[in-house]
N, C-alpha and C. Protein backbone atom coordinates (compact mmCIF):
# COMPACT_ATOMS: atom_id res chain seq x y z
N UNK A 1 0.85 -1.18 0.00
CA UNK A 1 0.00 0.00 0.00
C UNK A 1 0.89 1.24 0.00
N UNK A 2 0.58 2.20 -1.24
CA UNK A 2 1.36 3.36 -1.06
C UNK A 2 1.00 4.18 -0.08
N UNK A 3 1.98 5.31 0.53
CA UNK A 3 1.31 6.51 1.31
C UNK A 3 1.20 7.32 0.51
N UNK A 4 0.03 8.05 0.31
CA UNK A 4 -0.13 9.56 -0.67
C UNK A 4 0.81 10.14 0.38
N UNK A 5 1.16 11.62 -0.24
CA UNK A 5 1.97 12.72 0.59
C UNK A 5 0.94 13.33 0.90
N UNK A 6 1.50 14.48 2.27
CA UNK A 6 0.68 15.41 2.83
C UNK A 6 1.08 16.82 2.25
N UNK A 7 0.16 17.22 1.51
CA UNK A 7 0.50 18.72 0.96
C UNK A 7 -0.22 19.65 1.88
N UNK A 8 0.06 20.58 1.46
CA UNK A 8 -0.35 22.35 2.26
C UNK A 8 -0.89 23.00 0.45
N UNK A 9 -1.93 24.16 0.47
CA UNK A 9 -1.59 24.72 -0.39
C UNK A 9 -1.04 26.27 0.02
N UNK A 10 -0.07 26.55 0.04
CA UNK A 10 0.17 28.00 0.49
C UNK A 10 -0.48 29.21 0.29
N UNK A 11 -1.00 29.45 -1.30
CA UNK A 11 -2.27 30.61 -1.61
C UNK A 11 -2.82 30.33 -2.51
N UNK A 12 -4.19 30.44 -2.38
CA UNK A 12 -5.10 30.08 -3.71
C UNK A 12 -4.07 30.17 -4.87
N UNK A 13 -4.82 29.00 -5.40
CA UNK A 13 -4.45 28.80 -7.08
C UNK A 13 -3.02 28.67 -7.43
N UNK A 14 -2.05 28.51 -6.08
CA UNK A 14 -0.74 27.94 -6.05
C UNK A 14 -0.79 26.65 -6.00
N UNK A 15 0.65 25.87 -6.72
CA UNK A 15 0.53 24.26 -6.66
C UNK A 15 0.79 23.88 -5.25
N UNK A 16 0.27 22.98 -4.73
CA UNK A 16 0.75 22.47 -3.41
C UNK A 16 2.07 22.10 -2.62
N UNK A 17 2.42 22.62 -1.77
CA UNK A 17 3.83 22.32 -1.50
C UNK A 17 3.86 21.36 -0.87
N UNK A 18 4.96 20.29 -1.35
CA UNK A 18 5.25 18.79 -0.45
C UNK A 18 5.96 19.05 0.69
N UNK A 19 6.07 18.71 1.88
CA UNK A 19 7.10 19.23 2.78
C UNK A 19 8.01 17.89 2.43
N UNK A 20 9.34 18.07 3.07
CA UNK A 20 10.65 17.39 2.91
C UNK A 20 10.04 15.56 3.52
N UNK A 21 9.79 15.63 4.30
CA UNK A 21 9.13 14.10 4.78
C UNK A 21 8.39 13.29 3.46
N UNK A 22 7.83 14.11 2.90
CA UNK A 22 6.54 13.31 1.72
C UNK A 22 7.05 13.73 0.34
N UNK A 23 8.58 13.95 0.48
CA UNK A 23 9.22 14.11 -1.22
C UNK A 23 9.41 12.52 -1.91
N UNK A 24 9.02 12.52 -3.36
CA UNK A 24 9.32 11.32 -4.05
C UNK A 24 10.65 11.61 -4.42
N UNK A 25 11.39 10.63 -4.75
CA UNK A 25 12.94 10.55 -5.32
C UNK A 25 13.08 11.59 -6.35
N UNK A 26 11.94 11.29 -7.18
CA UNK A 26 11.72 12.65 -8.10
C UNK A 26 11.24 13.69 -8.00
N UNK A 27 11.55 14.87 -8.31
CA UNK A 27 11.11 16.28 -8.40
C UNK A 27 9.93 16.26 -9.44
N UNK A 28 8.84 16.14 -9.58
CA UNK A 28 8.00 16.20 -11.00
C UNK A 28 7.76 17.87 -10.62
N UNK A 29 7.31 18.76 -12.07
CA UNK A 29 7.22 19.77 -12.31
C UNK A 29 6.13 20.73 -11.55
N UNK A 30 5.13 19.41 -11.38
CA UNK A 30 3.71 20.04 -11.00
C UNK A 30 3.78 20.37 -9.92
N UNK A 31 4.48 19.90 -8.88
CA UNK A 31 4.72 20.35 -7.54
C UNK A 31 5.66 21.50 -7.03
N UNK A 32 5.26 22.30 -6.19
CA UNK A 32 6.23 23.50 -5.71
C UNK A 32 6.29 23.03 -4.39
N UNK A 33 8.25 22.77 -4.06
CA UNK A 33 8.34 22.56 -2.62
C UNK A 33 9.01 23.18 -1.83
N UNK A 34 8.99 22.78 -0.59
CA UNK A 34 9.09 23.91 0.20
C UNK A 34 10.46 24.72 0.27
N UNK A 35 11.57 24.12 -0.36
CA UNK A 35 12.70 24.68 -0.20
C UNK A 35 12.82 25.68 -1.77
N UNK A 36 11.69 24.93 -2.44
CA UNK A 36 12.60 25.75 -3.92
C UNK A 36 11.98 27.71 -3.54
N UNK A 37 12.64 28.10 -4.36
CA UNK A 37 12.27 29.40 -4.72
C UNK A 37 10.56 29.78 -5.03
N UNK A 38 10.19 30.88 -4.91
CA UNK A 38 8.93 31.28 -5.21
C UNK A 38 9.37 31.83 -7.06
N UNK A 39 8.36 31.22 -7.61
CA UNK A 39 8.05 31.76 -9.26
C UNK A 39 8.10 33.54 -9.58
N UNK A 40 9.22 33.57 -10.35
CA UNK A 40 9.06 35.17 -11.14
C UNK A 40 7.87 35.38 -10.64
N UNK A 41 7.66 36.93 -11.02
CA UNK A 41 6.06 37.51 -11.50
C UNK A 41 5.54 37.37 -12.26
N UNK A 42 6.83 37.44 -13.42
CA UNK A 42 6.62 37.41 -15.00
C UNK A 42 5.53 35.60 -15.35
N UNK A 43 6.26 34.63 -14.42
CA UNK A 43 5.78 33.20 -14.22
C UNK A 43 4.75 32.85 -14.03
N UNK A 44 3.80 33.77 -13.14
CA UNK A 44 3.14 33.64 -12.22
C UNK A 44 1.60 33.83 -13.01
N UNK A 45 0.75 33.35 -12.98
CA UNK A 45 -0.69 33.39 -13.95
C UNK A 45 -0.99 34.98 -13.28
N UNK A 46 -1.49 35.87 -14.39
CA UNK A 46 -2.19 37.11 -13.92
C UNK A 46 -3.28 37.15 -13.23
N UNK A 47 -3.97 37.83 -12.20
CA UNK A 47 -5.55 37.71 -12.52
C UNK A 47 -6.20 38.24 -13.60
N UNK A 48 -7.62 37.78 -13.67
CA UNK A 48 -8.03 38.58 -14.42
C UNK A 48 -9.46 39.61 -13.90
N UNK A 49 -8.93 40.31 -13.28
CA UNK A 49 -9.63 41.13 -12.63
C UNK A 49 -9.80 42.61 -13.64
N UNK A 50 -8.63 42.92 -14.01
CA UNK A 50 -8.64 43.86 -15.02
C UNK A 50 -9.43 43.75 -16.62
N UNK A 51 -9.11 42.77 -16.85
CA UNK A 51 -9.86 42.06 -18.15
C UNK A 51 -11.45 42.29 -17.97
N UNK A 52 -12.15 41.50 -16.87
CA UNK A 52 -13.64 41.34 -16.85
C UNK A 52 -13.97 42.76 -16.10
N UNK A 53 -13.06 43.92 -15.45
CA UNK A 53 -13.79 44.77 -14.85
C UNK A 53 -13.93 45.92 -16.55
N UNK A 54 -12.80 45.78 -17.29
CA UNK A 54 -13.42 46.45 -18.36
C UNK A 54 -13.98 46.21 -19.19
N UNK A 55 -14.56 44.71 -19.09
CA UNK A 55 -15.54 44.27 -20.04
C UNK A 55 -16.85 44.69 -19.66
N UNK A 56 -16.79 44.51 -17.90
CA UNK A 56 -17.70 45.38 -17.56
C UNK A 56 -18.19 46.76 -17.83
N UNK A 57 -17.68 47.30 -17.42
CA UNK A 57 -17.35 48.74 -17.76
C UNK A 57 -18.33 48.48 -19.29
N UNK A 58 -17.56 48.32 -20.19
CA UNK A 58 -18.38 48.68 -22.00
C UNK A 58 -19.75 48.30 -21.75
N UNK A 59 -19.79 46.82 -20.61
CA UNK A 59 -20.95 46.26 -21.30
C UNK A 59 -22.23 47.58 -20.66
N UNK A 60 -21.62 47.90 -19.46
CA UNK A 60 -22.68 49.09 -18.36
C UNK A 60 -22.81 50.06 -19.43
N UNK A 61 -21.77 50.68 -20.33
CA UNK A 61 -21.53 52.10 -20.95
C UNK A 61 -22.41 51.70 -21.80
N UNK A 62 -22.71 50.33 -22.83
CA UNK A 62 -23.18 49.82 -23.86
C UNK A 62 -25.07 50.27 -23.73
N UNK A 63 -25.16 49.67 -22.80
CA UNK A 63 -26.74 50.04 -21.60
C UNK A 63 -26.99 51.20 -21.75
N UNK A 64 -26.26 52.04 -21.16
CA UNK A 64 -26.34 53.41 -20.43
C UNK A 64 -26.66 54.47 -21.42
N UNK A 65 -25.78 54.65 -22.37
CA UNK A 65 -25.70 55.64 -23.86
C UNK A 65 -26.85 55.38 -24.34
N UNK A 66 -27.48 54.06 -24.95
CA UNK A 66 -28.67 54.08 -26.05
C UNK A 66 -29.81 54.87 -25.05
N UNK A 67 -30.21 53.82 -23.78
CA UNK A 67 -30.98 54.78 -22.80
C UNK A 67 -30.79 56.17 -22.57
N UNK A 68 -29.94 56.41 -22.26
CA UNK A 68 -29.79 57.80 -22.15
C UNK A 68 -29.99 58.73 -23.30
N UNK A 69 -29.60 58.48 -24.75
CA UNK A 69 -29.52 59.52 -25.80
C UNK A 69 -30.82 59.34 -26.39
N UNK A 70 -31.46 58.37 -26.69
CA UNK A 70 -32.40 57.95 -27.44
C UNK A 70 -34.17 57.86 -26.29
N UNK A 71 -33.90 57.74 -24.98
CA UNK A 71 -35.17 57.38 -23.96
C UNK A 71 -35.37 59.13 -23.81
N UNK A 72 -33.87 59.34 -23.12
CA UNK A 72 -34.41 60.35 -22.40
C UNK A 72 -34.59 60.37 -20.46
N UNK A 73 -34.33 58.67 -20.17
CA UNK A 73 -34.26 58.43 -18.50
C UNK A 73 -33.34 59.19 -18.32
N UNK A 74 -33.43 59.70 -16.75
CA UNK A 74 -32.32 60.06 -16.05
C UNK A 74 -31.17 59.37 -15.77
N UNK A 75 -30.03 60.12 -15.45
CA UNK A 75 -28.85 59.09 -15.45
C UNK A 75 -28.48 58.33 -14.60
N UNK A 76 -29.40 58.35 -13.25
CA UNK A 76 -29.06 57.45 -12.10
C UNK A 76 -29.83 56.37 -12.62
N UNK A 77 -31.32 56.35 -13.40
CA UNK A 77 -31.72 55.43 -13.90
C UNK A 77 -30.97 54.49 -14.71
N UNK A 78 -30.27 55.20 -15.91
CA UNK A 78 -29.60 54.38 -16.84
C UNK A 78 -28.17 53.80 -16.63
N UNK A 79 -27.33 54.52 -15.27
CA UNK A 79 -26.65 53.92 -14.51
C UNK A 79 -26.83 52.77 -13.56
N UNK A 80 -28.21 52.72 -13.15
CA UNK A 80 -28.43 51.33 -12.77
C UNK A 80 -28.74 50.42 -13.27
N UNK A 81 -29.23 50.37 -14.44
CA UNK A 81 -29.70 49.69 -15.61
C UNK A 81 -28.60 48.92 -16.30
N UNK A 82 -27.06 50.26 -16.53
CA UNK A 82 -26.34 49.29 -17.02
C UNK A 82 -25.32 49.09 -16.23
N UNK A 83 -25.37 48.92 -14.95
CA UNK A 83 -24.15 47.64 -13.44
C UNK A 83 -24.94 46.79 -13.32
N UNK A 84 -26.94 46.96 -13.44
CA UNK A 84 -27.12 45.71 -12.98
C UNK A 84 -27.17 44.25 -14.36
N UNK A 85 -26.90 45.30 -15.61
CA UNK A 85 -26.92 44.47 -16.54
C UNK A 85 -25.48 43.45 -16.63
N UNK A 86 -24.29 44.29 -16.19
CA UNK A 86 -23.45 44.11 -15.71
C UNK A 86 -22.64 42.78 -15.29
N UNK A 87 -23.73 43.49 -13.72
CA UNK A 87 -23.77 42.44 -12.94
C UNK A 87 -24.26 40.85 -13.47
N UNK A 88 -25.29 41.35 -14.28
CA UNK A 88 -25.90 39.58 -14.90
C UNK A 88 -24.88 38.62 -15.90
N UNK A 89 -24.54 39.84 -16.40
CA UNK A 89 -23.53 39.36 -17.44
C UNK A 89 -22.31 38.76 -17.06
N UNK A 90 -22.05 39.05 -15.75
CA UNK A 90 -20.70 38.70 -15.14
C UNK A 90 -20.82 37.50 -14.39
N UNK A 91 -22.65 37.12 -13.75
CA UNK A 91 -22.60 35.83 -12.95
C UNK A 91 -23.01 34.80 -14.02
N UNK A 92 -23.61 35.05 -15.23
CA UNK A 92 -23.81 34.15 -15.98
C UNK A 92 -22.40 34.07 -16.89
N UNK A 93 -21.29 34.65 -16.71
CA UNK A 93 -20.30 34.03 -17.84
C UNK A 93 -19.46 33.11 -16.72
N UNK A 94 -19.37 33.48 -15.35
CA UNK A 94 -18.90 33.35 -14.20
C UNK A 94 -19.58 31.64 -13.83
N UNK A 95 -20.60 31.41 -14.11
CA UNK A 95 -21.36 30.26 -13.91
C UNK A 95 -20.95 29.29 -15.04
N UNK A 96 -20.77 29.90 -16.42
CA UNK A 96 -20.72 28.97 -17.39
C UNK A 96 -19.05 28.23 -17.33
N UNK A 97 -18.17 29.44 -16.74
CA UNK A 97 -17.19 29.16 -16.77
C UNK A 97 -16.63 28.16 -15.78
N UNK A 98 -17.72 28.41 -14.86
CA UNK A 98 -17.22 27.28 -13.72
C UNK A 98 -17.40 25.96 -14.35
N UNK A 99 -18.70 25.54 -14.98
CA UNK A 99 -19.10 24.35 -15.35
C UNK A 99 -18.12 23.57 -16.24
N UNK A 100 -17.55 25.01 -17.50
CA UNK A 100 -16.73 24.48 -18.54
C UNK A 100 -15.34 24.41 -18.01
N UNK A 101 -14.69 24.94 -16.73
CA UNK A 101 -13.63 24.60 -16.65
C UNK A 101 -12.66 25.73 -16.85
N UNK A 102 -13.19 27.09 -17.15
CA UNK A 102 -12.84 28.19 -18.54
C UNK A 102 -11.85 28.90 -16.80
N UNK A 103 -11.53 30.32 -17.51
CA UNK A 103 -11.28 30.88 -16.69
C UNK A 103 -12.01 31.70 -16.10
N UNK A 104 -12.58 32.24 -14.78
CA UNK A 104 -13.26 32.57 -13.60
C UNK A 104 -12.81 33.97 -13.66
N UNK A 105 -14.68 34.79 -13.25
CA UNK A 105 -14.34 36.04 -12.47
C UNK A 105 -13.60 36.23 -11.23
N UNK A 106 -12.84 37.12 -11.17
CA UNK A 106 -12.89 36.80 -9.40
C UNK A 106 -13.69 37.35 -8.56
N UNK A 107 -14.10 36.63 -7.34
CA UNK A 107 -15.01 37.19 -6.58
C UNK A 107 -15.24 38.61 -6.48
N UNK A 108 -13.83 39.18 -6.07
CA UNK A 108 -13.68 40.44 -6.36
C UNK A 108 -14.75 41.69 -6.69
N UNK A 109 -14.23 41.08 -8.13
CA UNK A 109 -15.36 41.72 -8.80
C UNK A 109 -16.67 41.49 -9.29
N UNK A 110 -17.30 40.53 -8.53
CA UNK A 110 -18.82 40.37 -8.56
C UNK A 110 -19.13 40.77 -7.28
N UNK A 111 -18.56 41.08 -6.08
CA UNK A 111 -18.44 42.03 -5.18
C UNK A 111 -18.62 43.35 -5.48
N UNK A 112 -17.85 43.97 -6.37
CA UNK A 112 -17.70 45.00 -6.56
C UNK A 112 -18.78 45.55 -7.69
N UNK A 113 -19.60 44.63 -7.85
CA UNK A 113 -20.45 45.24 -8.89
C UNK A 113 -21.66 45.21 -7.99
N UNK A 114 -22.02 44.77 -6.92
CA UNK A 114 -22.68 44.42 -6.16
C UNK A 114 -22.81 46.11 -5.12
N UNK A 115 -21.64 46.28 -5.09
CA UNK A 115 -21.36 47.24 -4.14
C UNK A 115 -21.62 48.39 -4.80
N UNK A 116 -21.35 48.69 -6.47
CA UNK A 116 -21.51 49.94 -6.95
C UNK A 116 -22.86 49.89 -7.70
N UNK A 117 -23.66 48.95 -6.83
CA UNK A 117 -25.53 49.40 -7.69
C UNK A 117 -25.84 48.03 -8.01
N UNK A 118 -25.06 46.97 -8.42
CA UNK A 118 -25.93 45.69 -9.01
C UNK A 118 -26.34 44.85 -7.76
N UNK A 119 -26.74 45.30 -7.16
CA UNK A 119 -26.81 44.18 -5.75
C UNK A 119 -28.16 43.44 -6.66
N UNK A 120 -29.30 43.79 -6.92
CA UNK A 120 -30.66 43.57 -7.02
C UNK A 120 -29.97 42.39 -8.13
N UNK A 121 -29.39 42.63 -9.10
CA UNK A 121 -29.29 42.05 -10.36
C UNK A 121 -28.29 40.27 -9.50
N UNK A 122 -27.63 41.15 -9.36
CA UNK A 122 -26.89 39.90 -8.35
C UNK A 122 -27.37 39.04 -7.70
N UNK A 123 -28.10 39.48 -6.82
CA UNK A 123 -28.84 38.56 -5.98
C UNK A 123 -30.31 38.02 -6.97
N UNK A 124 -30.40 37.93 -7.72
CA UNK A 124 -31.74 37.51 -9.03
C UNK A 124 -30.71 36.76 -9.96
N UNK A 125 -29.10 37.07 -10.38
CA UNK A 125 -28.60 35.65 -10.87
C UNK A 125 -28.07 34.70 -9.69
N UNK A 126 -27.86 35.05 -8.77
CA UNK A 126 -27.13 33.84 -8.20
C UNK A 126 -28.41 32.98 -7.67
N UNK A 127 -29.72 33.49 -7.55
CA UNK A 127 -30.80 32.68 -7.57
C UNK A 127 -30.84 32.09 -9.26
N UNK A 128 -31.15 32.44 -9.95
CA UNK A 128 -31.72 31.86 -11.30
C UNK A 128 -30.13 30.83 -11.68
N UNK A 129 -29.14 31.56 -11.69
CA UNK A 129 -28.26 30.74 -12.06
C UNK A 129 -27.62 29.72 -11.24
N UNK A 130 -28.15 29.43 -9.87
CA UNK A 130 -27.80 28.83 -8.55
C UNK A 130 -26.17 28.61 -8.76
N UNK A 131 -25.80 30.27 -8.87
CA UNK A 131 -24.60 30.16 -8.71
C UNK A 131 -23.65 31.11 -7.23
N UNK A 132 -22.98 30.96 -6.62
CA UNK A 132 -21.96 31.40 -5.51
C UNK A 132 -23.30 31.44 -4.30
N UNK A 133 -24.06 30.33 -4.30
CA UNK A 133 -25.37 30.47 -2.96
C UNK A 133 -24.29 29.66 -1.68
N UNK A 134 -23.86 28.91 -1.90
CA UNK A 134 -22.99 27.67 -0.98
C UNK A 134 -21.74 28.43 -0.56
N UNK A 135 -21.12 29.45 -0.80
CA UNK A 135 -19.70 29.60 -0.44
C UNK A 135 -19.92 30.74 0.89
N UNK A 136 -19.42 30.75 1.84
CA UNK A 136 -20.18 31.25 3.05
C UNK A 136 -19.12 32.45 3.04
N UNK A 137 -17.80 32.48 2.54
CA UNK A 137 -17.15 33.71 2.73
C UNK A 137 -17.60 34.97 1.63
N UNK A 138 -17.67 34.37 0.44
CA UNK A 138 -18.91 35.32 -0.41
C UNK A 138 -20.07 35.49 -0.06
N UNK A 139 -20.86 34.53 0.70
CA UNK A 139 -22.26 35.00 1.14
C UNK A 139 -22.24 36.38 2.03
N UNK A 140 -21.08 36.08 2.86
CA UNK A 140 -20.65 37.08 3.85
C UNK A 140 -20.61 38.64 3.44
N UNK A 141 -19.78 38.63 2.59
CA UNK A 141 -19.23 39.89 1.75
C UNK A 141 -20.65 40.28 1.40
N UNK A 142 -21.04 39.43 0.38
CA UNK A 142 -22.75 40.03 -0.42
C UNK A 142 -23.41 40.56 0.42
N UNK A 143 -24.10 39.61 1.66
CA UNK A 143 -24.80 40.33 2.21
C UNK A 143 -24.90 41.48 3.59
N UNK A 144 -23.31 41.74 3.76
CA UNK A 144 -22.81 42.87 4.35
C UNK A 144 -22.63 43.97 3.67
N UNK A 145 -22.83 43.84 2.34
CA UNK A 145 -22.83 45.02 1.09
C UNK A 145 -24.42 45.38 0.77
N UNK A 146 -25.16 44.60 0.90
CA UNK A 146 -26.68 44.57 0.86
C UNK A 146 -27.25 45.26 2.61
N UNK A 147 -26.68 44.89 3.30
CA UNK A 147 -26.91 45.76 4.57
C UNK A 147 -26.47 46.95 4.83
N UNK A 148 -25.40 47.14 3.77
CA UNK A 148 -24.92 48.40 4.05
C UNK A 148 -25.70 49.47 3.07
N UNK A 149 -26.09 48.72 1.65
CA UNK A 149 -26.70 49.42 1.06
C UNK A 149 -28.02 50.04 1.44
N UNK A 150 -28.74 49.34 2.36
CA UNK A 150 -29.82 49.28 2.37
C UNK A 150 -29.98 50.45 3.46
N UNK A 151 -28.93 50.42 4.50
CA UNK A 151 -28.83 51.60 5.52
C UNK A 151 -28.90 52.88 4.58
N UNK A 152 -27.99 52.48 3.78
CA UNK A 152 -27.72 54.07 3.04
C UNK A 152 -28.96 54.50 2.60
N UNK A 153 -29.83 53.76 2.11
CA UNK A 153 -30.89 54.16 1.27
C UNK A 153 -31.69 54.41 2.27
N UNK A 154 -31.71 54.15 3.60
CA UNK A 154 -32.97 54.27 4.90
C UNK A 154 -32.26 55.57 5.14
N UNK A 155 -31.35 55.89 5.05
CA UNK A 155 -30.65 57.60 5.76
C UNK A 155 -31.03 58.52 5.00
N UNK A 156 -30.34 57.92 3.21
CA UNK A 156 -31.09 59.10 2.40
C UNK A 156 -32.74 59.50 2.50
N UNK A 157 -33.15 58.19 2.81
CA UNK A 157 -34.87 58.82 3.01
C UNK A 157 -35.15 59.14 3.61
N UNK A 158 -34.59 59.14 5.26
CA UNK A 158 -34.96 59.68 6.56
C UNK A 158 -34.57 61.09 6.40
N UNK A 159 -33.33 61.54 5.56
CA UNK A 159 -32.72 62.89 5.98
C UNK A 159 -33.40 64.06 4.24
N UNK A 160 -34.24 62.96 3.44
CA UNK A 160 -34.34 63.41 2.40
C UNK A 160 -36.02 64.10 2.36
N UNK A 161 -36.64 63.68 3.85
CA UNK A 161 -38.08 63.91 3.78
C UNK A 161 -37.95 65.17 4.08
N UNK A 162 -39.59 65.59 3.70
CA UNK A 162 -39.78 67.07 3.96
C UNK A 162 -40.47 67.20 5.00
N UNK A 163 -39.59 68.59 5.60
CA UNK A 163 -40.01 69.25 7.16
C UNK A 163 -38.92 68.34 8.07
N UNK A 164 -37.76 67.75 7.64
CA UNK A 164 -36.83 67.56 8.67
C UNK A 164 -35.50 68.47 8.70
């Protein structure tokens, strides 16, 4: 009977490090251990946080302009219209990608679209798309951004009525 080794992973989406006890005779590539060096930067996979926040970005601007030049809504309207479109667009490529294997939003920024107006849209895909409902440190984030939003919007109305 073989012993598997005992790995650690040191930080998300790093290969697992073998400690010195659970090394095979061989070094294979896939493993990072504990004595070697840490990988260039240049080495190192990017996120892609920059990529999907300006895809975002066009897809909100994409929304926003036709509404705006052609409707005539106001712009807080057509600003919410296009983060929460955004937002949909980001948990449904975010969902497909999980299934296919592809590469992933990062939480990050489905956080962050959450936080700058898509909460509603957000919370309507991760129901329809029963996607990020199970992960309790994102649940966390979401709905501490949804409580916070929601204060804000109870202050603006409390301090926004007339005769106070």
């Amino acid at each position: 009977m073989s012993r598997i080794p005992r790995c650690r992973c040191d930080a998300v989406g790093s290969p697992p490090t073998l400690h010195a006890a659970a090394r095979p005779a061989e070094r294979p590539d896939r493993y990072r251990y504990a004595d070697d060096p840490m990988p260039s930067r240049s080495d190192r996979r990017r996120s892609p946080f920059r990529l999907f926040f300006a895809l975002s970005l066009l897809i909100g601007a994409a929304a926003v302009w036709p509404l705006r030049a052609y409707l005539g809504l106001p712009w807080l309207a057509c600003y919410l219209a296009g983060i929460n479109l955004s937002a949909t667009c980001a948990y449904a490529y975010d969902k497909a990608a999980a299934v296919r294997g592809y590469r992933r939003i990062p939480e990050k920024l489905l956080n962050l679209l959450a936080a700058v107006g898509g909460t509603p849209a957000a919370f309507l895909s991760q129901k329809v798309f029963r996607h990020k409902t199970i992960k309790r440190s994102f649940q966390m984030w979401f709905w501490g951004i949804c409580a916070a939003q929601l204060a804000l919007l109870a202050a603006w109305i409390y301090f926004a009525m007339p005769g106070k």
